[in-house]
PDB file of N, CA and C in Angstrom:
ATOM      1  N   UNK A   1      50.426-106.042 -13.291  1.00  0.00           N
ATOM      2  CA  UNK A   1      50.767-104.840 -14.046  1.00  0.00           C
ATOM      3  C   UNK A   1      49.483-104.323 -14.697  1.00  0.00           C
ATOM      4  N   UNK A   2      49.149-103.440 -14.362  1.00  0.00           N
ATOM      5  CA  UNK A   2      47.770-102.373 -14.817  1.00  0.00           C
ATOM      6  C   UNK A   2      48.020-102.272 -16.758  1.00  0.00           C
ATOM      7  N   UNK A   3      46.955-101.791 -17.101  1.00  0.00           N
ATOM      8  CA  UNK A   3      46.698-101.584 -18.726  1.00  0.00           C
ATOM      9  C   UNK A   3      47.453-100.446 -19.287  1.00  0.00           C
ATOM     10  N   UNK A   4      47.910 -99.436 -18.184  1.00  0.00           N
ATOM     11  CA  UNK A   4      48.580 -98.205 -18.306  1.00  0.00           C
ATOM     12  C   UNK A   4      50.453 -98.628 -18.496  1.00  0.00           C
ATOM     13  N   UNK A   5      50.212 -99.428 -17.825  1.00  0.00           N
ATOM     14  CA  UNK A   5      51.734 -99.859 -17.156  1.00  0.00           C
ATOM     15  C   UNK A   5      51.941-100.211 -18.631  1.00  0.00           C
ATOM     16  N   UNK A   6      51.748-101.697 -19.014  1.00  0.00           N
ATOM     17  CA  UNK A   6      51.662-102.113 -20.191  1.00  0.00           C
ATOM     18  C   UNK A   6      51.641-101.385 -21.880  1.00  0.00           C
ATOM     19  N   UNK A   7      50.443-100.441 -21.744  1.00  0.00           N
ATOM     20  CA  UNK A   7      50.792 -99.074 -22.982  1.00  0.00           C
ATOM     21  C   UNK A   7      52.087 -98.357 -22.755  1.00  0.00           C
ATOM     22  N   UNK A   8      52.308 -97.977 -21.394  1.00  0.00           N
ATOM     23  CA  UNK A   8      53.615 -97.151 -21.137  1.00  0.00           C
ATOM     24  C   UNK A   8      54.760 -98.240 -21.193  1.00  0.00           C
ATOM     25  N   UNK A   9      55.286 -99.254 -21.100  1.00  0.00           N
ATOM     26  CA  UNK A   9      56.323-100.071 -21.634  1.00  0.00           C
ATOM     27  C   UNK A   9      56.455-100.132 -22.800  1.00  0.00           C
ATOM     28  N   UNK A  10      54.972-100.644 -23.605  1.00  0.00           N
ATOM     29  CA  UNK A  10      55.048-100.679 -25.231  1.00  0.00           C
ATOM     30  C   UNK A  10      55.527 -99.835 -25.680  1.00  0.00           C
ATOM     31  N   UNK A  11      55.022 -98.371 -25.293  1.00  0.00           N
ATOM     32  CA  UNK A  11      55.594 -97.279 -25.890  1.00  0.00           C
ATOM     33  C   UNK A  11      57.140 -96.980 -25.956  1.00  0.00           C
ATOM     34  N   UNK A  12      57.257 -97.396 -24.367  1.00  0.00           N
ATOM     35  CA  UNK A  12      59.410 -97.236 -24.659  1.00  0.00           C
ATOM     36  C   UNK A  12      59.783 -98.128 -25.353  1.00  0.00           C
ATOM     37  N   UNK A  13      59.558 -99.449 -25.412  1.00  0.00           N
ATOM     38  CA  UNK A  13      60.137-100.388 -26.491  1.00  0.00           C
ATOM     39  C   UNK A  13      59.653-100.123 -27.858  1.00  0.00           C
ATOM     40  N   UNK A  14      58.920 -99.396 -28.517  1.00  0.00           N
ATOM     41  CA  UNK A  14      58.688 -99.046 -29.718  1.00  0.00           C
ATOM     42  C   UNK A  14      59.522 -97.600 -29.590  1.00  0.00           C
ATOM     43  N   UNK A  15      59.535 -96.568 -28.996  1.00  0.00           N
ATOM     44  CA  UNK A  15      60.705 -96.016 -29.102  1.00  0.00           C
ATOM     45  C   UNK A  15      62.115 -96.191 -29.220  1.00  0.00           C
ATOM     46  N   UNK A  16      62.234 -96.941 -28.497  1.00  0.00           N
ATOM     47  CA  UNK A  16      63.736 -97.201 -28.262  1.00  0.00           C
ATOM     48  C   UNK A  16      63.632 -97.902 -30.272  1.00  0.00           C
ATOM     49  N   UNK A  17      62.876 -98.608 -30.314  1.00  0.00           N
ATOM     50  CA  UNK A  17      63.720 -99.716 -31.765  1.00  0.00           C
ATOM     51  C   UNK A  17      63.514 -98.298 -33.006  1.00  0.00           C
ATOM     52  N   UNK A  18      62.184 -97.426 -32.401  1.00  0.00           N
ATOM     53  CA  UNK A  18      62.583 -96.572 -33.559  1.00  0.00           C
ATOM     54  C   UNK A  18      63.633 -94.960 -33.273  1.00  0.00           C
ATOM     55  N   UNK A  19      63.871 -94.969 -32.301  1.00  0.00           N
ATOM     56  CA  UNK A  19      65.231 -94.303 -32.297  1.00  0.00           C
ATOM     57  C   UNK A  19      66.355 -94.712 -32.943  1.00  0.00           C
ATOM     58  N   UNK A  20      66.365 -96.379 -32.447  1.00  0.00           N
ATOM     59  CA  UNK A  20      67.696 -97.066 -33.345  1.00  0.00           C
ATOM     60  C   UNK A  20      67.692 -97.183 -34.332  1.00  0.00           C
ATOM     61  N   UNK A  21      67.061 -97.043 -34.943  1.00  0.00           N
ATOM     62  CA  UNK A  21      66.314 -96.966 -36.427  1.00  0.00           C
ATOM     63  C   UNK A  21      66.592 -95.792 -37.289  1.00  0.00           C
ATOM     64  N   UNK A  22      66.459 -94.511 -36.657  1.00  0.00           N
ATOM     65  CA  UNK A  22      66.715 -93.742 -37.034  1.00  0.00           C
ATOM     66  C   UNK A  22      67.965 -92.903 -37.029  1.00  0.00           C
ATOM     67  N   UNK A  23      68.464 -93.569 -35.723  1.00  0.00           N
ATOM     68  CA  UNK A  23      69.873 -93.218 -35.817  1.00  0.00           C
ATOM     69  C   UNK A  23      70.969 -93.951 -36.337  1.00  0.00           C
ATOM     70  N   UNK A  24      70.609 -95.424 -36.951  1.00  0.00           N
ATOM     71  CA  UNK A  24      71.110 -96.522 -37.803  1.00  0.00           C
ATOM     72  C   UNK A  24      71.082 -95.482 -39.189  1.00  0.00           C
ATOM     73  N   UNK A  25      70.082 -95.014 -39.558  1.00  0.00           N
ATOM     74  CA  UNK A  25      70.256 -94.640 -41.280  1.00  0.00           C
ATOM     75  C   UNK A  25      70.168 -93.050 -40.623  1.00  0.00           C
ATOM     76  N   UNK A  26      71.127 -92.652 -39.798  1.00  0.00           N
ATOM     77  CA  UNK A  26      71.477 -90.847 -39.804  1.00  0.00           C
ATOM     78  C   UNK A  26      70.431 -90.165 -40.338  1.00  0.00           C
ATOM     79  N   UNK A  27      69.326 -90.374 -39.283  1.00  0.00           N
ATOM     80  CA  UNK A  27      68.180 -89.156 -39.598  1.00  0.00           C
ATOM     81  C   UNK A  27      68.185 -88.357 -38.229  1.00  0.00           C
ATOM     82  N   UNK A  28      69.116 -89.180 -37.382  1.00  0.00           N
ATOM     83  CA  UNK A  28      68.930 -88.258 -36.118  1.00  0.00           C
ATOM     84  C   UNK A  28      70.521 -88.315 -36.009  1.00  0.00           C
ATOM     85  N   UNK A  29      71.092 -87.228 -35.035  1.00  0.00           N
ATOM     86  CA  UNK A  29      72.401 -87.614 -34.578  1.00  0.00           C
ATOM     87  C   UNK A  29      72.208 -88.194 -33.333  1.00  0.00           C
ATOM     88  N   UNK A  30      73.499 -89.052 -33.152  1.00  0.00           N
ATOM     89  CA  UNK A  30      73.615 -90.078 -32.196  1.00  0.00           C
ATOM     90  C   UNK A  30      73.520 -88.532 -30.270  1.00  0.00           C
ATOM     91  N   UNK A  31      74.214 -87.700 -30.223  1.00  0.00           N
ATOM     92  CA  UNK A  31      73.359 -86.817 -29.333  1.00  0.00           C
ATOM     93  C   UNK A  31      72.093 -87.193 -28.770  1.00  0.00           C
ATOM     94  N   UNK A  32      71.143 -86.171 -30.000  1.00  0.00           N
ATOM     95  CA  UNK A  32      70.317 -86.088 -29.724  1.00  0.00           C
ATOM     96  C   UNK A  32      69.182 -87.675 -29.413  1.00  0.00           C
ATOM     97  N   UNK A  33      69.648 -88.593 -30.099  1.00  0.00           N
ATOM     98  CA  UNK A  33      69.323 -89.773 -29.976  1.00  0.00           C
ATOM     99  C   UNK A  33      69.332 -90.043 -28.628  1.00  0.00           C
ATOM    100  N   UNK A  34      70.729 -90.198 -28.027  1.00  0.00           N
ATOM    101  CA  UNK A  34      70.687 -90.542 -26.326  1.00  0.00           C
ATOM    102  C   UNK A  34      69.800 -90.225 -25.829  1.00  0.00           C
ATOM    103  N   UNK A  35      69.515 -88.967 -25.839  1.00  0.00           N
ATOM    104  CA  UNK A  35      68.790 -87.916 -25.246  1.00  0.00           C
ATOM    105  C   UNK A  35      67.137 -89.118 -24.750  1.00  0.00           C
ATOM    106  N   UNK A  36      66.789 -89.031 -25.772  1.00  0.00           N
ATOM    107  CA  UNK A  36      65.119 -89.888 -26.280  1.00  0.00           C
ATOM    108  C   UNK A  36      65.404 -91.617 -25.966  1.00  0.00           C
ATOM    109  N   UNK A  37      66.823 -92.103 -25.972  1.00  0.00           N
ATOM    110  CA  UNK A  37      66.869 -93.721 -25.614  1.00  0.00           C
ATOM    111  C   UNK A  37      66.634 -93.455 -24.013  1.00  0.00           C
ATOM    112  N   UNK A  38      67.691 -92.317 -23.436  1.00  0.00           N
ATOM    113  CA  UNK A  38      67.106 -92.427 -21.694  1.00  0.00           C
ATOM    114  C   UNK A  38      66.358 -91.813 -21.601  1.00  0.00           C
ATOM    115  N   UNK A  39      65.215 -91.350 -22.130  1.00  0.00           N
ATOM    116  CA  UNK A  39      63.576 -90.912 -21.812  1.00  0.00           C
ATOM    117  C   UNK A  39      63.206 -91.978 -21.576  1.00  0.00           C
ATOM    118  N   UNK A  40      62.963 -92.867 -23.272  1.00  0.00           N
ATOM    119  CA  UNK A  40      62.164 -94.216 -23.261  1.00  0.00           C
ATOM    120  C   UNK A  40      62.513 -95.065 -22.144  1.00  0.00           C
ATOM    121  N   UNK A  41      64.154 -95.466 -21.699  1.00  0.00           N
ATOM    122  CA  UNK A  41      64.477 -96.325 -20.847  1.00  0.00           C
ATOM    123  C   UNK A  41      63.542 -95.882 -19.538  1.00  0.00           C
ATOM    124  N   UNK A  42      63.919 -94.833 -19.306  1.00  0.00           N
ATOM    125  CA  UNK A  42      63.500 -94.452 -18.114  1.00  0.00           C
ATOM    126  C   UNK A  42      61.909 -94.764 -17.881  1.00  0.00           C
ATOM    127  N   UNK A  43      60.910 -94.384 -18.905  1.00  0.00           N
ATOM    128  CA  UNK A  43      59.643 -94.585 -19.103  1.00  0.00           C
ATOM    129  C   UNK A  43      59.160 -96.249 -19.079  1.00  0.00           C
ATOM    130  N   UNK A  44      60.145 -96.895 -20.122  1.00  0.00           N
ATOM    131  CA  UNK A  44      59.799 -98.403 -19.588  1.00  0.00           C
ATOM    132  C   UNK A  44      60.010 -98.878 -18.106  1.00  0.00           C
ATOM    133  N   UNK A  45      61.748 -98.364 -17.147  1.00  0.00           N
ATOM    134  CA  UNK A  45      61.686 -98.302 -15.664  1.00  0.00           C
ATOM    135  C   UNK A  45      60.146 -98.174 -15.116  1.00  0.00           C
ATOM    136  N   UNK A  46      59.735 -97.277 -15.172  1.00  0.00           N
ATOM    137  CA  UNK A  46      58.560 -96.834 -14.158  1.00  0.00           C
ATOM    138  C   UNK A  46      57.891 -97.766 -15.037  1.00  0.00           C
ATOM    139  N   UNK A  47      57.215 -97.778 -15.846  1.00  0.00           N
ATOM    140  CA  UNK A  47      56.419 -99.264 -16.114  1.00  0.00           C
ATOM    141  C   UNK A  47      56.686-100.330 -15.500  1.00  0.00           C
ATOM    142  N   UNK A  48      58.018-100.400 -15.594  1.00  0.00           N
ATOM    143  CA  UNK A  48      57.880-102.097 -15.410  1.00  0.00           C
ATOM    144  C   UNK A  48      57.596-101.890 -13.664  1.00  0.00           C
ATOM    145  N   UNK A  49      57.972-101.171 -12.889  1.00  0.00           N
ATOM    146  CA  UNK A  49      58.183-100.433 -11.601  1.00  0.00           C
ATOM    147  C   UNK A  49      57.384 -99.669 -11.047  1.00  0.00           C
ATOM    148  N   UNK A  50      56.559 -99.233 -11.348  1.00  0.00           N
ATOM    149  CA  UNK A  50      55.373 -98.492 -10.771  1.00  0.00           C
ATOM    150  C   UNK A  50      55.549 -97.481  -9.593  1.00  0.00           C
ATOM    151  N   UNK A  51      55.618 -98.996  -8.379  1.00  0.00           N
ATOM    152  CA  UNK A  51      55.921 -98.126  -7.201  1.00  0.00           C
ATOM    153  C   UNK A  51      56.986 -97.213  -6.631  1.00  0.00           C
ATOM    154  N   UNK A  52      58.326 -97.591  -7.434  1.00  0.00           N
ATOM    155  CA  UNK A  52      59.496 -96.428  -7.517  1.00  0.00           C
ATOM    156  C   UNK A  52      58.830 -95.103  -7.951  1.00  0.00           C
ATOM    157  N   UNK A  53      58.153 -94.992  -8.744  1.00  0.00           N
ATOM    158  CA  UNK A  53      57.563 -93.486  -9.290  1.00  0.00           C
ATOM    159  C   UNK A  53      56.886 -93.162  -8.139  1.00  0.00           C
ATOM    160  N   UNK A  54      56.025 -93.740  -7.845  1.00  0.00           N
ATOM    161  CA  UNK A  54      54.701 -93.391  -6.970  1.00  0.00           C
ATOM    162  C   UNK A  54      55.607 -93.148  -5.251  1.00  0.00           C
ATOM    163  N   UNK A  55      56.671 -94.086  -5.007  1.00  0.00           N
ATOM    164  CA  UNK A  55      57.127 -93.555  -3.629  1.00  0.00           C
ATOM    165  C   UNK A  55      58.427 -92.100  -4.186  1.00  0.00           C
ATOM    166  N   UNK A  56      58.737 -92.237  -5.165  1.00  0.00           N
ATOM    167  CA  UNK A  56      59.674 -90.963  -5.433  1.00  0.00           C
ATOM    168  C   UNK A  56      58.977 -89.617  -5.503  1.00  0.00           C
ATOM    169  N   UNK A  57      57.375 -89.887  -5.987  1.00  0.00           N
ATOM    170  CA  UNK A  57      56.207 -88.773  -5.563  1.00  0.00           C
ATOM    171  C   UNK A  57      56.168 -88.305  -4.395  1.00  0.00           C
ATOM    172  N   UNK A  58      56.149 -89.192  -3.399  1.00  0.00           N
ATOM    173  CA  UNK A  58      55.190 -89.145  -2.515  1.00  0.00           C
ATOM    174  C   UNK A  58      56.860 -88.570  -1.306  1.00  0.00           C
ATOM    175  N   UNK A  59      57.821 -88.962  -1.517  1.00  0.00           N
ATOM    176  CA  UNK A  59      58.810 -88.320  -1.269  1.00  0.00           C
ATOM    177  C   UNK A  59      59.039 -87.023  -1.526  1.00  0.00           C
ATOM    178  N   UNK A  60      59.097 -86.702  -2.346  1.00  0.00           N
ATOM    179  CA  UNK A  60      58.916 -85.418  -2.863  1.00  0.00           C
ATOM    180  C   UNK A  60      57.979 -84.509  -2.553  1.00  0.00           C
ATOM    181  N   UNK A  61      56.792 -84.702  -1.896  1.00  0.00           N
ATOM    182  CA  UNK A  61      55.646 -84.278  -1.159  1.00  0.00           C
ATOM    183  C   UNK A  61      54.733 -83.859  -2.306  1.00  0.00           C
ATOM    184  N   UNK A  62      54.846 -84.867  -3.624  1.00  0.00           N
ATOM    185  CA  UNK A  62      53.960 -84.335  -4.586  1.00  0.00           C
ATOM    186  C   UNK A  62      52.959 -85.665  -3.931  1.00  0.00           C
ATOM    187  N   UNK A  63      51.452 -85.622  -3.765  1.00  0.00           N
ATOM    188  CA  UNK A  63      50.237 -86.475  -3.023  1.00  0.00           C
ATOM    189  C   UNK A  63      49.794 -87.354  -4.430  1.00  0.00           C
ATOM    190  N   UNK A  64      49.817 -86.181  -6.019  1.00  0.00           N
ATOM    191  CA  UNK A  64      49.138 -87.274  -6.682  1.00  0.00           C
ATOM    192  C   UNK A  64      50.609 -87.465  -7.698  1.00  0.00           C
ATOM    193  N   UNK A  65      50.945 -88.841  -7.783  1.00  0.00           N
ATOM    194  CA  UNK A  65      51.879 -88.769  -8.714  1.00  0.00           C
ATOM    195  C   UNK A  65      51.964 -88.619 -10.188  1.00  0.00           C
ATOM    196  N   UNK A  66      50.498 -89.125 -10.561  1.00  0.00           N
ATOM    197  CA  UNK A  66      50.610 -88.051 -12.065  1.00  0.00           C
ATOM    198  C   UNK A  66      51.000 -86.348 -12.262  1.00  0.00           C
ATOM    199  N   UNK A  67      50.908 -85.998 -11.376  1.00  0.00           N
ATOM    200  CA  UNK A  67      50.763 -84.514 -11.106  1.00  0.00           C
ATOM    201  C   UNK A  67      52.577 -84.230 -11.234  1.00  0.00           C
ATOM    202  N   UNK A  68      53.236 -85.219 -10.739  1.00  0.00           N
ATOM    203  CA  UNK A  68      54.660 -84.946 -10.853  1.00  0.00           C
ATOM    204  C   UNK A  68      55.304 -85.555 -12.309  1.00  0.00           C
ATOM    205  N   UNK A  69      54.380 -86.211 -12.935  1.00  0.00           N
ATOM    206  CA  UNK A  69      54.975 -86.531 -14.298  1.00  0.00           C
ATOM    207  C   UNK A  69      54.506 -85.655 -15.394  1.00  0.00           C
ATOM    208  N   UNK A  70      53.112 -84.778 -14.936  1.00  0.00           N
ATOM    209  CA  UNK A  70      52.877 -83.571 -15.780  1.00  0.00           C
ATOM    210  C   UNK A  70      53.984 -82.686 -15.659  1.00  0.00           C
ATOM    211  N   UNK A  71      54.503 -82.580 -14.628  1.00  0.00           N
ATOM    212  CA  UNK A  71      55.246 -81.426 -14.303  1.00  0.00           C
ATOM    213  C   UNK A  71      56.630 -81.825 -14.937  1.00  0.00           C
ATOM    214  N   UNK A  72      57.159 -82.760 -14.631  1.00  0.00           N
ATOM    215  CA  UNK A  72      58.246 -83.391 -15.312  1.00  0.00           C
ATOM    216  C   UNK A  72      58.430 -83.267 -16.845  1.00  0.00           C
ATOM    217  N   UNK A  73      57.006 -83.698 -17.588  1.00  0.00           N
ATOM    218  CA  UNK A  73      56.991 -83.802 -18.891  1.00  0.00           C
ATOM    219  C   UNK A  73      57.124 -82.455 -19.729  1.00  0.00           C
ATOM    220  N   UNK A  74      56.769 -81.389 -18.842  1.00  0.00           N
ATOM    221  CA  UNK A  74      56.517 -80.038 -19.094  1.00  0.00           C
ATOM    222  C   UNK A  74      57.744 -79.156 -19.058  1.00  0.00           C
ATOM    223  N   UNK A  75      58.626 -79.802 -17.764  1.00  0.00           N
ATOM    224  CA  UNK A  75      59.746 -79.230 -18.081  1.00  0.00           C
ATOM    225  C   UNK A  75      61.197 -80.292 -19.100  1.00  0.00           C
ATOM    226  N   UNK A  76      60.601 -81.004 -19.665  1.00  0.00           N
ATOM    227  CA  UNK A  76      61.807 -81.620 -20.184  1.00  0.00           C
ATOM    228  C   UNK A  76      61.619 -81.033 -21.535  1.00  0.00           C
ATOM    229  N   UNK A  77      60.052 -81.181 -21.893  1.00  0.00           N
ATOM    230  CA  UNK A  77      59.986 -80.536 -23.240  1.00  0.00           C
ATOM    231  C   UNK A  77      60.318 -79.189 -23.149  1.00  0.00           C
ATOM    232  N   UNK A  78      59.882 -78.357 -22.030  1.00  0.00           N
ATOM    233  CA  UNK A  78      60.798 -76.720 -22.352  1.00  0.00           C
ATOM    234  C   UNK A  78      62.095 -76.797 -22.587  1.00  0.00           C
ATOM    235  N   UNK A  79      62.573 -77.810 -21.867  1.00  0.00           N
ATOM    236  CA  UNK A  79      64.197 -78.196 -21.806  1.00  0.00           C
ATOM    237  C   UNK A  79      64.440 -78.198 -23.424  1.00  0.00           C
ATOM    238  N   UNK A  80      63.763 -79.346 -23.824  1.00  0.00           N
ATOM    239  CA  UNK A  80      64.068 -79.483 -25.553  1.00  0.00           C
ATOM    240  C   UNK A  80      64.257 -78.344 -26.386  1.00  0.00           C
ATOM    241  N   UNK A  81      62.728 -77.914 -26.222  1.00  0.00           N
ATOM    242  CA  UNK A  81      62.436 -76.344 -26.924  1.00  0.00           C
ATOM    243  C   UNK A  81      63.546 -75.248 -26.747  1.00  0.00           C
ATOM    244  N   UNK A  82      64.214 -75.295 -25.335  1.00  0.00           N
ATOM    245  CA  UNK A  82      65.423 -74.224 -25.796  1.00  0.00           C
ATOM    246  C   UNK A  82      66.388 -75.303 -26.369  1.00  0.00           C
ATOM    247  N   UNK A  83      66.570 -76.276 -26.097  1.00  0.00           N
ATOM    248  CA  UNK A  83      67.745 -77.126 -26.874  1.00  0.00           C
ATOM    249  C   UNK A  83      67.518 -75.950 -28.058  1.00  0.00           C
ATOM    250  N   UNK A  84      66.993 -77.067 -28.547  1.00  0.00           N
ATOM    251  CA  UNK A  84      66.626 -76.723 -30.472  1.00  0.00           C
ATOM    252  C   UNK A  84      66.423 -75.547 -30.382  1.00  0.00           C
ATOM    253  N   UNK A  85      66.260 -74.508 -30.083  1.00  0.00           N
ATOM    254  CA  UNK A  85      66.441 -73.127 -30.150  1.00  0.00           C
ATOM    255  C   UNK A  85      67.873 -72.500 -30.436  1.00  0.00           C
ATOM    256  N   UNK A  86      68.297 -72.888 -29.238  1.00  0.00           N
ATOM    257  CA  UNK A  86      69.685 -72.630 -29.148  1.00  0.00           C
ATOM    258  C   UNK A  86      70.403 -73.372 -30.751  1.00  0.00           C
ATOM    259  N   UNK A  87      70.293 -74.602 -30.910  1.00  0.00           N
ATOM    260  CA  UNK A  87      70.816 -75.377 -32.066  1.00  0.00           C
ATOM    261  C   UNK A  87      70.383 -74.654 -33.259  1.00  0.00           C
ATOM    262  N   UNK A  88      69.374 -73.882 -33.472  1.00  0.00           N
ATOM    263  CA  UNK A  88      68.587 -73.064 -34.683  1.00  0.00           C
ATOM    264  C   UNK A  88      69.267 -71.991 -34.847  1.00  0.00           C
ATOM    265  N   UNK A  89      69.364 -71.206 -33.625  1.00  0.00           N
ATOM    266  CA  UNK A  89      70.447 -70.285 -33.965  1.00  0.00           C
ATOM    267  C   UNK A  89      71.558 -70.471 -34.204  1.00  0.00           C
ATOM    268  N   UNK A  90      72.366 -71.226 -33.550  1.00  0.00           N
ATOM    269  CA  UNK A  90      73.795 -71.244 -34.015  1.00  0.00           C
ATOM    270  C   UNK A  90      74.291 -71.799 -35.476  1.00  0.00           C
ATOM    271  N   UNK A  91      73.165 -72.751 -35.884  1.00  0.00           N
ATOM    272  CA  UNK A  91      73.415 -73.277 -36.958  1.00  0.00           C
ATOM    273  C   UNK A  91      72.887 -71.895 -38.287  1.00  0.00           C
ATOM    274  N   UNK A  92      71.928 -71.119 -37.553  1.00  0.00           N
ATOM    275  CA  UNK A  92      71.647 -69.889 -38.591  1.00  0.00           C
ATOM    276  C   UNK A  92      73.141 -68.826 -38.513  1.00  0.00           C
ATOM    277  N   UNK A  93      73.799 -69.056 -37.841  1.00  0.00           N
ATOM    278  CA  UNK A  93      74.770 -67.926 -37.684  1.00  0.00           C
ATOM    279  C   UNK A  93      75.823 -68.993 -38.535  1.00  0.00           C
ATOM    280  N   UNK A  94      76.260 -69.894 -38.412  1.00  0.00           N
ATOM    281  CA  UNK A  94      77.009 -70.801 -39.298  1.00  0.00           C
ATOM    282  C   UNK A  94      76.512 -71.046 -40.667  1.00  0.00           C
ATOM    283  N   UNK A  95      75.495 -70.456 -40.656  1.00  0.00           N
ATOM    284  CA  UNK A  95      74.752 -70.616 -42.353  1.00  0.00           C
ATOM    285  C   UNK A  95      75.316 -68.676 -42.647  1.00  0.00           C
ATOM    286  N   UNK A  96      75.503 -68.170 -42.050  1.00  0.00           N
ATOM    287  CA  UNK A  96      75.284 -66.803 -42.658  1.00  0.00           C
ATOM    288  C   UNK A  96      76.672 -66.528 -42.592  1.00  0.00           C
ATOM    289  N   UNK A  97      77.776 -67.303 -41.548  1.00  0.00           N
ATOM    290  CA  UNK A  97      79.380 -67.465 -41.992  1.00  0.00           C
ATOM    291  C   UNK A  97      79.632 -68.064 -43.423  1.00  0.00           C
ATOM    292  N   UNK A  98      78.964 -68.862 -44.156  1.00  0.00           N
ATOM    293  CA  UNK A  98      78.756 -70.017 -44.685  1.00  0.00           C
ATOM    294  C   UNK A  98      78.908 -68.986 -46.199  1.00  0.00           C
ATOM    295  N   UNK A  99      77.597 -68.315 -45.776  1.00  0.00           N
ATOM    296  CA  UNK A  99      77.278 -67.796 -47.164  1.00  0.00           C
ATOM    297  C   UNK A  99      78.648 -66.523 -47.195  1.00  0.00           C
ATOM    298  N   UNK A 100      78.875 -65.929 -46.732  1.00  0.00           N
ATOM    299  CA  UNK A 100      79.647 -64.776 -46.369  1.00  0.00           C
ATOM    300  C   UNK A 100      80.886 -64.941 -47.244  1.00  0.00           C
ATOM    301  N   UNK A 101      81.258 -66.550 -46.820  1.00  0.00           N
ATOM    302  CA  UNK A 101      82.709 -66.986 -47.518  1.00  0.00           C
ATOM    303  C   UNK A 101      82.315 -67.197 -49.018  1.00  0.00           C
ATOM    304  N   UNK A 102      81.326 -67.769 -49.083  1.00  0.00           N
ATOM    305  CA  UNK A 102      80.586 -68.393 -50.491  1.00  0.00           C
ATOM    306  C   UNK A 102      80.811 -67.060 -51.567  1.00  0.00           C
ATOM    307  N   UNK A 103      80.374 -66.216 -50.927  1.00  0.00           N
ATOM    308  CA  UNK A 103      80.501 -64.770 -51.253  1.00  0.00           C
ATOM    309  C   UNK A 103      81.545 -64.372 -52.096  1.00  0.00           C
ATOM    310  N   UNK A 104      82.685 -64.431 -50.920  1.00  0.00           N
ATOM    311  CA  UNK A 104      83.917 -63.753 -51.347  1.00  0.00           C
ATOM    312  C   UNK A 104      84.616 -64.719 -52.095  1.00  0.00           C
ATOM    313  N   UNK A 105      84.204 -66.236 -51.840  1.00  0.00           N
ATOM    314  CA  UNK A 105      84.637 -66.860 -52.901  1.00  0.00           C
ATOM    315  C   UNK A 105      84.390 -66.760 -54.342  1.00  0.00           C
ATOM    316  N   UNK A 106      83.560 -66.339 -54.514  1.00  0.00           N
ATOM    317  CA  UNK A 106      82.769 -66.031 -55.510  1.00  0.00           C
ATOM    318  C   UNK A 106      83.429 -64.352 -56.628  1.00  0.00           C
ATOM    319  N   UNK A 107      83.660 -63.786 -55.457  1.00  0.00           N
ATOM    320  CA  UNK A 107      83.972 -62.814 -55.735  1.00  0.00           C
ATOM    321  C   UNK A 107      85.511 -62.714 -56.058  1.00  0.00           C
ATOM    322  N   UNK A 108      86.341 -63.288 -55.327  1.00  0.00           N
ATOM    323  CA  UNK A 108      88.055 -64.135 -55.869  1.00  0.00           C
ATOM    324  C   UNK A 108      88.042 -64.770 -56.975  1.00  0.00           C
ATOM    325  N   UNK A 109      87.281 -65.265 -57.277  1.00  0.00           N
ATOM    326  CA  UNK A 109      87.292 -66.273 -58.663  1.00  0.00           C
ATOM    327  C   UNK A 109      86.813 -65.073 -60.155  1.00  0.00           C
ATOM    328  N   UNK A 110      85.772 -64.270 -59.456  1.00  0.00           N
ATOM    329  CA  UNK A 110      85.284 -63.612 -61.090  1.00  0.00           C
ATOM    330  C   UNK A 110      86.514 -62.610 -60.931  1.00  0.00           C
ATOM    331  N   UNK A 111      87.680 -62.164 -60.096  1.00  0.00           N
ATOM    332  CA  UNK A 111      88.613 -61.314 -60.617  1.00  0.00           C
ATOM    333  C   UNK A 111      89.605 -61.679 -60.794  1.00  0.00           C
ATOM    334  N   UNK A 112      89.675 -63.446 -60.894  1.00  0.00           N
ATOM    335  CA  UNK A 112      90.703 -64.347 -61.288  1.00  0.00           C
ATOM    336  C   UNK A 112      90.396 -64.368 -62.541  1.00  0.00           C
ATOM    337  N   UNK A 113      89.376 -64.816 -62.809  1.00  0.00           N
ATOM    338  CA  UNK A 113      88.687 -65.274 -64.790  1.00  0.00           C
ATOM    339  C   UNK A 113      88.623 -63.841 -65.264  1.00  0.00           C
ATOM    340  N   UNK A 114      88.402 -62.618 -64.724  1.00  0.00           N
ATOM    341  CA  UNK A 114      88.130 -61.648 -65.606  1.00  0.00           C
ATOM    342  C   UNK A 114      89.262 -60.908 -66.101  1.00  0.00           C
ATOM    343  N   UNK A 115      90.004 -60.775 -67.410  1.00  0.00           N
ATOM    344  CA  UNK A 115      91.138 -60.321 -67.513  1.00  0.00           C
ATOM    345  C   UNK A 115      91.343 -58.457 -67.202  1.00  0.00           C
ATOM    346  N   UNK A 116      92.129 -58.174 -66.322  1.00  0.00           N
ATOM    347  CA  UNK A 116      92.666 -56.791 -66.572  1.00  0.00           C
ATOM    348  C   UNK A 116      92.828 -56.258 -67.990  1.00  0.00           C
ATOM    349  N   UNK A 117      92.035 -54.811 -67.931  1.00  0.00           N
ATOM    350  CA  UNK A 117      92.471 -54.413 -69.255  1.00  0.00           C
ATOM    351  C   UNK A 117      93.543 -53.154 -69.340  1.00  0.00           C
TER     352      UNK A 117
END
């Protein structure tokens, strides 16, 4: 197993314990968590495995197989980036339902306490 192989395993097993970690004390939701446990899994796979990557390249008619994990890495993070996009907005439109009610709640109550004259 090469020096690369070895950094790239370490790295999924230090992911993986600090995903669980973080999704143990709810700093992440369990979702988005999965999401990053089968990255890491997958990333320790090809570590421990090498040549599965390198013949799934070479299948693919990509010649250098880093070249297909740039490409890979590039589109998972765009993948993310609209995730959380998408999640930014909807949660801004549920913040602005949010306030809306806050509102009129607000506004029910001061013509409850305020007496008619």
């Amino acid at each position: 197993m090469a020096g690369v192989h070895i950094i790239a395993l370490v790295c999924a097993l230090i992911t993986i314990s600090v995903i669980v970690e973080l999704t143990r004390r709810r700093y992440i939701h369990e979702r988005f968590a999965l999401i990053w446990l089968v990255v890491a899994v997958i990333i320790g796979f090809f570590a421990v495995f090498p040549g599965v990557f390198n013949s799934l390249a070479h299948w693919i008619g990509v010649k250098n197989p880093p070249d297909l994990l740039t490409v890979v890495a590039v589109l998972f993070l765009l993948l993310v980036c609209v995730r959380l996009s998408w999640e930014i907005g909807r949660l801004q439109q549920r913040t602005e339902v949010l306030a809306e009610e806050i509102a009129l709640l607000r506004k029910s109550l001061e013509d409850v306490e305020t007496p008619t004259q």
